[in-house]
C-alpha atoms as a PDB file:
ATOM      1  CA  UNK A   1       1.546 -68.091  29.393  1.00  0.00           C
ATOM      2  CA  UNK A   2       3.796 -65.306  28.469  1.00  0.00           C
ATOM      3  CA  UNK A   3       5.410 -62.894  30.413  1.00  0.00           C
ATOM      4  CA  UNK A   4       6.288 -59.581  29.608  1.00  0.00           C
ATOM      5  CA  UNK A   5       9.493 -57.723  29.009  1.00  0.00           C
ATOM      6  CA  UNK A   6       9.939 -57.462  32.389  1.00  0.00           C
ATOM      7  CA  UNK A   7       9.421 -61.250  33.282  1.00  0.00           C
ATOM      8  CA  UNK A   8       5.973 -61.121  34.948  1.00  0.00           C
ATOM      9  CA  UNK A   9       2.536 -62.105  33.694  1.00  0.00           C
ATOM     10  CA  UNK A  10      -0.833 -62.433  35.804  1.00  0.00           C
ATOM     11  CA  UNK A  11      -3.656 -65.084  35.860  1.00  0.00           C
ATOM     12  CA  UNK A  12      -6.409 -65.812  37.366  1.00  0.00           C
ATOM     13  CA  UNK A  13      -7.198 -68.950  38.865  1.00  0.00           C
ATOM     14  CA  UNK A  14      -9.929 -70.940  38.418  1.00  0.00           C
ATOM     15  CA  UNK A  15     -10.585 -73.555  40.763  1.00  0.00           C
ATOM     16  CA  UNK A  16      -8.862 -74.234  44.490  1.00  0.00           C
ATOM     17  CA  UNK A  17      -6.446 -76.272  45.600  1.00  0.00           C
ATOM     18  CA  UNK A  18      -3.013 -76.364  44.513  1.00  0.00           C
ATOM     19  CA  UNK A  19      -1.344 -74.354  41.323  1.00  0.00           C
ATOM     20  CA  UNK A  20       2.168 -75.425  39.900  1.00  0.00           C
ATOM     21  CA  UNK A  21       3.447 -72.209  38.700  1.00  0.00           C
ATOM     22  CA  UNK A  22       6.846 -73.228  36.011  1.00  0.00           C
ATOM     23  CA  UNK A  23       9.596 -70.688  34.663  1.00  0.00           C
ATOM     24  CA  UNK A  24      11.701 -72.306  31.900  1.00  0.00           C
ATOM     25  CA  UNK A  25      14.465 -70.479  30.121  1.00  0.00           C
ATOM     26  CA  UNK A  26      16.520 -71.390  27.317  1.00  0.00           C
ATOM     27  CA  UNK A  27      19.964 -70.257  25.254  1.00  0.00           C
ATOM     28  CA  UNK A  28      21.151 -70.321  22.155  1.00  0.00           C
ATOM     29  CA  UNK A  29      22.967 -73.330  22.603  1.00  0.00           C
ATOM     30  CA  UNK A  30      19.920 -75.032  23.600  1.00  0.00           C
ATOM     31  CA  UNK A  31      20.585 -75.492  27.564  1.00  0.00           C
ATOM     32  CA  UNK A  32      17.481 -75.130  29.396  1.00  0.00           C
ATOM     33  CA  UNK A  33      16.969 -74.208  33.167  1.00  0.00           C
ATOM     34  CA  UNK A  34      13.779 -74.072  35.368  1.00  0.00           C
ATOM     35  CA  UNK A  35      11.996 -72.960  38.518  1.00  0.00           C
ATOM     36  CA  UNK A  36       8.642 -73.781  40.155  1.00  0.00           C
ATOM     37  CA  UNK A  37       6.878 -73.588  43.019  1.00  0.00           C
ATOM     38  CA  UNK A  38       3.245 -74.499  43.870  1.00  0.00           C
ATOM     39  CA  UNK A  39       0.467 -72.035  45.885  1.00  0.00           C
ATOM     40  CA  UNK A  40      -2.511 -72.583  47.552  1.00  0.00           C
ATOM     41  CA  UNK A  41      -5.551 -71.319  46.254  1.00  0.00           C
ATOM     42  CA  UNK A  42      -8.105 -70.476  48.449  1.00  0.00           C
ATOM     43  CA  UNK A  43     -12.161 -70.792  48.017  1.00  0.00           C
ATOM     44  CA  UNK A  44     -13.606 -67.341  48.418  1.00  0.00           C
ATOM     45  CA  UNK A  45     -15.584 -67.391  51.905  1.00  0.00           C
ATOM     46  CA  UNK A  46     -16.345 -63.949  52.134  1.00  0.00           C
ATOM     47  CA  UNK A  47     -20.185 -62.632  51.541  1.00  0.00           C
ATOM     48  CA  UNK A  48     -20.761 -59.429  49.447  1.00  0.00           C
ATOM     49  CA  UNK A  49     -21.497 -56.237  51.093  1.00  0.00           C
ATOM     50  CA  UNK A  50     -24.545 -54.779  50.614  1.00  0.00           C
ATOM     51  CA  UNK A  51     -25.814 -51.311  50.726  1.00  0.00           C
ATOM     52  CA  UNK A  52     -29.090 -49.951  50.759  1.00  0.00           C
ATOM     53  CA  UNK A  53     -31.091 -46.470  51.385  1.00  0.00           C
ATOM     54  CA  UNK A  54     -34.638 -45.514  50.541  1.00  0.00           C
ATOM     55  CA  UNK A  55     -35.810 -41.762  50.835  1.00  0.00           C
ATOM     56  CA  UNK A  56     -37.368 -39.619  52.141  1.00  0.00           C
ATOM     57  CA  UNK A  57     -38.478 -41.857  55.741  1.00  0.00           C
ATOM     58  CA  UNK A  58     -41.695 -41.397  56.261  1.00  0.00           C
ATOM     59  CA  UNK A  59     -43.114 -41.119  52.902  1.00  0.00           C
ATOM     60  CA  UNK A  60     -46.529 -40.545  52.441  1.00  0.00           C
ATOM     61  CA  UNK A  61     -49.048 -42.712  50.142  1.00  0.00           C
ATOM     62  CA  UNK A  62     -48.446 -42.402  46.619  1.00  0.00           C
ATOM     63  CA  UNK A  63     -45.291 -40.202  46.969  1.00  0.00           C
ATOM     64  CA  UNK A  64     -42.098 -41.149  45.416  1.00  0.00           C
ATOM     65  CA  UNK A  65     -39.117 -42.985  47.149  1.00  0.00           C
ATOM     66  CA  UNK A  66     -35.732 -42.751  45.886  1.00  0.00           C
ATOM     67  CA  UNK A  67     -33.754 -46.244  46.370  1.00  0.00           C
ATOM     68  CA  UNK A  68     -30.236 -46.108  46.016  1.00  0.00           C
ATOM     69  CA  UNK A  69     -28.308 -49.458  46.224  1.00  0.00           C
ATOM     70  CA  UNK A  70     -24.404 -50.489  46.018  1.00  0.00           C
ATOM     71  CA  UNK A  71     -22.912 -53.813  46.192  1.00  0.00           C
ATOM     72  CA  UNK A  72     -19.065 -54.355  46.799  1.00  0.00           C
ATOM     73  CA  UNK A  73     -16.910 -57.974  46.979  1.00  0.00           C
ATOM     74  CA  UNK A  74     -13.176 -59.153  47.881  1.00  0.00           C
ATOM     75  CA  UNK A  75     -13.421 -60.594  44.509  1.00  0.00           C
ATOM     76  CA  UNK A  76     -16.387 -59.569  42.311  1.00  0.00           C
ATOM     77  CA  UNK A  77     -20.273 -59.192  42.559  1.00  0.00           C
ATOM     78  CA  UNK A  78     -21.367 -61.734  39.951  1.00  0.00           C
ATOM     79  CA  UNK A  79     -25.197 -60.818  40.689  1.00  0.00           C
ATOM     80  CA  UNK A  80     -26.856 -57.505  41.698  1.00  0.00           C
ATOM     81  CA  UNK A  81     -30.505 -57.256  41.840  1.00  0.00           C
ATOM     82  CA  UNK A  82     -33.492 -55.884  43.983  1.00  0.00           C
ATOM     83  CA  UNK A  83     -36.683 -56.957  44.671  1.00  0.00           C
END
């Protein structure tokens, strides 16, 4: 992975468990020197948040309803649907 001009990159994980992260450097003279460290990766346990409305409450027969829905994750919403 390469890292920018500043020395930092990002990725994205894709499964849990552990993740060896390694820096290597070298010189001109071909010396190399290295750094890594390992993190945890977590499985994602938290549930989407839904959010629903339907107007106007009452509504008569054969009147329209206006639905209005939103979903939000700490990660991403990889489905959104209604029924």
């Amino acid at each position: 992975m390469a890292l920018d001009s500043s020395g930092h990159a990002t990725y994205a994980p894709l499964g849990i468990g552990g993740l060896t992260v390694l820096a290597e450097a070298a010189d001109a003279a071909g010396n190399t020197g290295f750094q890594s460290t390992t993190l945890t990766v977590l499985a994602d346990t938290a549930d989407p948040v839904v959010s629903l409305s339907a107007t106007p409450d009452p509504v008569d027969i054969t009147n329209p309803i206006a639905i209005s829905a939103s979903a939000t994750d700490n990660i991403a919403v990889a489905s959104f649907e209604s029924r």
